[in-house]
C-alpha atoms as a PDB file:
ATOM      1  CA  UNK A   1      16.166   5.999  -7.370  1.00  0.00           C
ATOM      2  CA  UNK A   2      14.889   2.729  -9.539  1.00  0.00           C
ATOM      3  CA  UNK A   3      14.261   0.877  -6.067  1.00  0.00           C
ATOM      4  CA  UNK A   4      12.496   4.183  -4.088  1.00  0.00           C
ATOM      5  CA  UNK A   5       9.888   3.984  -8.209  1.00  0.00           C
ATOM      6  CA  UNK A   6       9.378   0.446  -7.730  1.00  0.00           C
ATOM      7  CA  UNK A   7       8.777   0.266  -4.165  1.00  0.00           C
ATOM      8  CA  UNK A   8       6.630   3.705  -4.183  1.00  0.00           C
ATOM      9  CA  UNK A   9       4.479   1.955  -7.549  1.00  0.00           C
ATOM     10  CA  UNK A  10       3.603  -0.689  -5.875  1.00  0.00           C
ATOM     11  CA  UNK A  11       1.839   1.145  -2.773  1.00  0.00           C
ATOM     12  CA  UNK A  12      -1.499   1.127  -3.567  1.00  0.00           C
ATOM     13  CA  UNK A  13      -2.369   5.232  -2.450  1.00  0.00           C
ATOM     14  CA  UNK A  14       0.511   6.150  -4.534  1.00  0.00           C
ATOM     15  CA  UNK A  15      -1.762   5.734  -7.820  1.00  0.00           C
ATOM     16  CA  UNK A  16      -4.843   7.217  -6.774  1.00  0.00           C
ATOM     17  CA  UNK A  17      -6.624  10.193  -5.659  1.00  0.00           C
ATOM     18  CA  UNK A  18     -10.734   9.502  -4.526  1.00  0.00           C
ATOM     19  CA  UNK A  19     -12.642  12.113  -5.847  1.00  0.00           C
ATOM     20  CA  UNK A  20     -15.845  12.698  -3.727  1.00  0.00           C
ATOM     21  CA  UNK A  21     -18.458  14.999  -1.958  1.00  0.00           C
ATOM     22  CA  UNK A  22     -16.275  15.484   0.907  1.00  0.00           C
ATOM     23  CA  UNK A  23     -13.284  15.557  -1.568  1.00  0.00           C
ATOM     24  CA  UNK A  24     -14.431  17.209  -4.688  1.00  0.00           C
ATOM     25  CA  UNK A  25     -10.659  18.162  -5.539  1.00  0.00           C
ATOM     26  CA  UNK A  26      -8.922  14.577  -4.716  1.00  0.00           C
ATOM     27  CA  UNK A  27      -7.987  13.323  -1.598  1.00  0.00           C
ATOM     28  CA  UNK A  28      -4.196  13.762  -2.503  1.00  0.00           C
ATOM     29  CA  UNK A  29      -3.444  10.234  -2.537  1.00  0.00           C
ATOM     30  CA  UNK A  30      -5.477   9.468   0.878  1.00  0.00           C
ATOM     31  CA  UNK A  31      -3.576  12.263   2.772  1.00  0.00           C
ATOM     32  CA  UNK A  32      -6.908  14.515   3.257  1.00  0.00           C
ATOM     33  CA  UNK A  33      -8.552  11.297   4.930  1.00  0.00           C
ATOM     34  CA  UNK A  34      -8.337  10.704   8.087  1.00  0.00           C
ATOM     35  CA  UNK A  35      -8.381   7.097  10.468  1.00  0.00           C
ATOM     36  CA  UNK A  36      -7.860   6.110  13.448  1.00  0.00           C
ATOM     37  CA  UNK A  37      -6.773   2.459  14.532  1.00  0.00           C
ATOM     38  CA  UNK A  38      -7.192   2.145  18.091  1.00  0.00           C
ATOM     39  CA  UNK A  39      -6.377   5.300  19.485  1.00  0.00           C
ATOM     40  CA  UNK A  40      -4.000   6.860  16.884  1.00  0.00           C
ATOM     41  CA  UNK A  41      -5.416   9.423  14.385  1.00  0.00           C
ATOM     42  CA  UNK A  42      -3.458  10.248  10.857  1.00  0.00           C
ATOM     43  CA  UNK A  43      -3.942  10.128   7.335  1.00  0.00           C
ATOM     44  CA  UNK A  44      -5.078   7.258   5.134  1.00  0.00           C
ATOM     45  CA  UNK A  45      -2.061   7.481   3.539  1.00  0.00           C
ATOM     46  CA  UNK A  46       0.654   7.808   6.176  1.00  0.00           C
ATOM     47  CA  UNK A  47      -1.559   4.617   7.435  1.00  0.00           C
ATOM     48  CA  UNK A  48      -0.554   2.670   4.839  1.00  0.00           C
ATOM     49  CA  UNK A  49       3.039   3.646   4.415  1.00  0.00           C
ATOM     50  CA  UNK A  50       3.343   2.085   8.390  1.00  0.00           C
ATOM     51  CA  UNK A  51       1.565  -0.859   7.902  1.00  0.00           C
ATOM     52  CA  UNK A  52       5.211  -3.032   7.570  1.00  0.00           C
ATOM     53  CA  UNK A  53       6.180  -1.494  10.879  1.00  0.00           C
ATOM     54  CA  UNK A  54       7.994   2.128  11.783  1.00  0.00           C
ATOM     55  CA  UNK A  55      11.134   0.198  13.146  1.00  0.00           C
ATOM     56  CA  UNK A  56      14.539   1.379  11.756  1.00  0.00           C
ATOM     57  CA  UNK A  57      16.930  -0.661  13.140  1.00  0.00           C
ATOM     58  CA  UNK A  58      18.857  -3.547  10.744  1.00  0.00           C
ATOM     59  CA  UNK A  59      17.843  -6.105  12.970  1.00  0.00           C
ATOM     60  CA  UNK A  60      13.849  -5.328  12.447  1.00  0.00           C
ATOM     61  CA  UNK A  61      14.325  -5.038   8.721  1.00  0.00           C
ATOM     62  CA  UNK A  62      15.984  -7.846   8.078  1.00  0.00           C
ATOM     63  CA  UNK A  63      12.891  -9.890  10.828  1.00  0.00           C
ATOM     64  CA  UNK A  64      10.627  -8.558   8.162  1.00  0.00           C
ATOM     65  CA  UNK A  65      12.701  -9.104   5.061  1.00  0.00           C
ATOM     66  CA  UNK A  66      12.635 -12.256   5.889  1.00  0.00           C
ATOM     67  CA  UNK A  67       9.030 -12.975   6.622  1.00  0.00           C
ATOM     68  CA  UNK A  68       8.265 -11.173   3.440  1.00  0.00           C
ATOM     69  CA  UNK A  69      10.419 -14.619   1.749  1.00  0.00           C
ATOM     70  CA  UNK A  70       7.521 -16.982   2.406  1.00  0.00           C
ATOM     71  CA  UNK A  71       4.992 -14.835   0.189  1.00  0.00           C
ATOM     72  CA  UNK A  72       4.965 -16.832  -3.167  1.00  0.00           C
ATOM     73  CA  UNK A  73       4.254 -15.909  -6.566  1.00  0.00           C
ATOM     74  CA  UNK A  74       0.828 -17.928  -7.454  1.00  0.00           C
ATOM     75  CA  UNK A  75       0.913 -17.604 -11.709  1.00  0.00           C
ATOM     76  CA  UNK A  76       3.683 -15.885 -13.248  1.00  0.00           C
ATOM     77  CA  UNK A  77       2.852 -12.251 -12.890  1.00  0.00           C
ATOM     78  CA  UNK A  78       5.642 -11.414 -10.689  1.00  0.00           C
ATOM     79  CA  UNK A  79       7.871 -11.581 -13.461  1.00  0.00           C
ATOM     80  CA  UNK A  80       6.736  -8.226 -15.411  1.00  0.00           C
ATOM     81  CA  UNK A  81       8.406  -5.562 -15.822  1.00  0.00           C
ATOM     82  CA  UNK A  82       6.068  -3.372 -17.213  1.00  0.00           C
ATOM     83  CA  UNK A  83       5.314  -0.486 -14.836  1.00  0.00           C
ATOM     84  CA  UNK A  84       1.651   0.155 -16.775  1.00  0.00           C
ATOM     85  CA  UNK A  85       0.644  -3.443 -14.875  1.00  0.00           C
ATOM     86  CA  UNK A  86       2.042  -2.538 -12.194  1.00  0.00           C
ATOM     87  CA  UNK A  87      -0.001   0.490 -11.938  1.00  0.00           C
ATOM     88  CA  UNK A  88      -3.295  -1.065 -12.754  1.00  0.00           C
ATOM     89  CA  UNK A  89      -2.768  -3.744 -10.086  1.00  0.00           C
ATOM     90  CA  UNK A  90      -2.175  -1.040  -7.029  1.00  0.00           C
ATOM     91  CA  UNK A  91      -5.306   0.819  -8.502  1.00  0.00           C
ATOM     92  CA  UNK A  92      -6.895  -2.164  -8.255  1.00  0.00           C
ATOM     93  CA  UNK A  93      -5.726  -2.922  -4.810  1.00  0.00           C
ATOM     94  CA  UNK A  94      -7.270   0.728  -4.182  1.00  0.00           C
ATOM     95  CA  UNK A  95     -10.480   0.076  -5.587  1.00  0.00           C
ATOM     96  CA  UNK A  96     -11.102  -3.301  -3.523  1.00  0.00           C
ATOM     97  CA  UNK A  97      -8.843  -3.157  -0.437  1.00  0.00           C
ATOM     98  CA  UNK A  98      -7.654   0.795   0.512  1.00  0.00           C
ATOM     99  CA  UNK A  99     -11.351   2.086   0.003  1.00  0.00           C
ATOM    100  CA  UNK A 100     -13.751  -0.280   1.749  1.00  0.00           C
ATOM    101  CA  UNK A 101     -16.613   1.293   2.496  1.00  0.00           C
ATOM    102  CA  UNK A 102     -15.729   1.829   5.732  1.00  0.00           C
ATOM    103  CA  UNK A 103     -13.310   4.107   3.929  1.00  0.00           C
ATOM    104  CA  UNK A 104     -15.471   5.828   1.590  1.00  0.00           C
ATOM    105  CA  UNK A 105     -17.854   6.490   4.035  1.00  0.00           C
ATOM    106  CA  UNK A 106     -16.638   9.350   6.038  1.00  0.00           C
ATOM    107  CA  UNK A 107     -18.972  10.331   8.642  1.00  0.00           C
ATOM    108  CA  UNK A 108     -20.216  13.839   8.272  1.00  0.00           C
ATOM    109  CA  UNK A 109     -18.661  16.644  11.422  1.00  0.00           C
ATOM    110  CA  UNK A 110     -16.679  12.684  12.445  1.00  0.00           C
ATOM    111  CA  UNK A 111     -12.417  13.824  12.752  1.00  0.00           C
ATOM    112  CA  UNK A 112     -11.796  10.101  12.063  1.00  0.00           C
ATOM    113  CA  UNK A 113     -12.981   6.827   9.631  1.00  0.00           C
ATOM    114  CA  UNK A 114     -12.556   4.649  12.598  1.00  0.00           C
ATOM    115  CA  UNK A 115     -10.942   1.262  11.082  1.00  0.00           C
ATOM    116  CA  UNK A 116     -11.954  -2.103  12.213  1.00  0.00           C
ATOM    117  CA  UNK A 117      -9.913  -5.240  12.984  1.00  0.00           C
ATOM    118  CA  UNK A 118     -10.755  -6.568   9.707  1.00  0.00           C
ATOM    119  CA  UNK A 119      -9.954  -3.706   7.582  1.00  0.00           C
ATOM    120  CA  UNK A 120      -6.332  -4.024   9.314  1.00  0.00           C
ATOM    121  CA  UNK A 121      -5.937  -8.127   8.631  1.00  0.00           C
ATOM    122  CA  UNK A 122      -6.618  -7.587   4.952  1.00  0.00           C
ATOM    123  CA  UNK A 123      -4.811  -3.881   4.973  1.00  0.00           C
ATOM    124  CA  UNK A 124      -1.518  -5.594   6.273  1.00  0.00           C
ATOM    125  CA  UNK A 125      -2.066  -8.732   4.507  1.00  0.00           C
ATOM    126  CA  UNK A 126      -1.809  -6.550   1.136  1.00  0.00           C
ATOM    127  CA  UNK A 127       1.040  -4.744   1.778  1.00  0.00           C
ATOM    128  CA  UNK A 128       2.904  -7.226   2.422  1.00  0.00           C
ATOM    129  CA  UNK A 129       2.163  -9.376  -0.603  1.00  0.00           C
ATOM    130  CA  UNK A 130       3.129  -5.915  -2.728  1.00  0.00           C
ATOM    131  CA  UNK A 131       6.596  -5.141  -0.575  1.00  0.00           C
ATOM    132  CA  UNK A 132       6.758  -8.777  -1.553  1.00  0.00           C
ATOM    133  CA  UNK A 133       5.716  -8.347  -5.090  1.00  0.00           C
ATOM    134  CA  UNK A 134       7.784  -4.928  -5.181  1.00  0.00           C
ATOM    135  CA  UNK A 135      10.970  -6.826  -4.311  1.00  0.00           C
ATOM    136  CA  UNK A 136      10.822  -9.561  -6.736  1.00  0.00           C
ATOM    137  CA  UNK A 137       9.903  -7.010  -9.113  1.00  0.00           C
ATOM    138  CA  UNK A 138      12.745  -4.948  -8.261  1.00  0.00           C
ATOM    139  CA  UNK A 139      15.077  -7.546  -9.034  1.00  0.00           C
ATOM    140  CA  UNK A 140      13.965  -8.480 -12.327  1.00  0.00           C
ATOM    141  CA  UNK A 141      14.740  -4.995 -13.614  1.00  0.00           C
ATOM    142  CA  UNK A 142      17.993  -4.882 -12.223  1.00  0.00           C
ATOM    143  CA  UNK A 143      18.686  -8.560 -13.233  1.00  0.00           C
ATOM    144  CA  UNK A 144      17.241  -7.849 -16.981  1.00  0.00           C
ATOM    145  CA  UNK A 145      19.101  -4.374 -17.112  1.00  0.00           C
ATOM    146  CA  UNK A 146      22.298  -4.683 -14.889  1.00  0.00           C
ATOM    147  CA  UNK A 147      23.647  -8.086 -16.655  1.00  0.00           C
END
């Protein structure tokens, strides 16, 4: 349960909901957006939660485990374990990675936000720094409360 809060906190759609024209009520966390990378079509959300790979095997998890190793803390804030921070940082992750404006712009009558090359690079690139950041936060608590 502690490990499915921090993991889940630390995904950036998991703390927001966009409120716009198309949208007036929320997006629900990016599921009422759609995208399509390449030629695959589903939510924003759902997106994002596949972004470390849909593989379930041990060896696959453990290939990306690993990788996920060589993503260093750069100043100290890994080592928080206050979930408000935690929070602000994914919103913020929202605010200047998740909803680009190619994001934000829906196309009127469009099915799909078509997504870029670019938008992927930096989309992948920050969720692996937060399964990163996630982790190392994970272990902190349970280190700090599980002496």
């Amino acid at each position: 349960w502690v490990e499915n809060l921090v993991g889940e906190i630390h995904q950036p759609l998991n703390c927001v909901s966009r409120f716009s024209a198309q949208h007036p009520n929320g997006d629900r966390n990016g599921r009422d957006v759609q995208v399509r990378d390449g030629s695959d079509t589903e939510s924003l959300h759902d997106y994002w939660d596949k972004l470390l790979g849909t593989e379930e095997d041990l060896e696959s998890a453990m290939k990306e485990g690993k990788a996920l190793g060589d993503i260093q803390d750069q100043n100290g804030r890994w080592e928080s374990g206050d979930p408000d921070q935690w929070i602000s940082e994914s919103v913020d992750l929202a605010k200047t990675i998740v909803y680009t404006p190619a994001v934000t712009n829906e196309p009127s009558g469009e099915s799909a936000v078509v997504l870029d090359a670019a938008y992927r690079k930096a989309a992948v690139q920050a969720a692996r720094k937060q399964a990163a950041v996630a982790a190392y936060r994970l272990a902190f608590v349970l280190n700090k409360n599980l002496k």
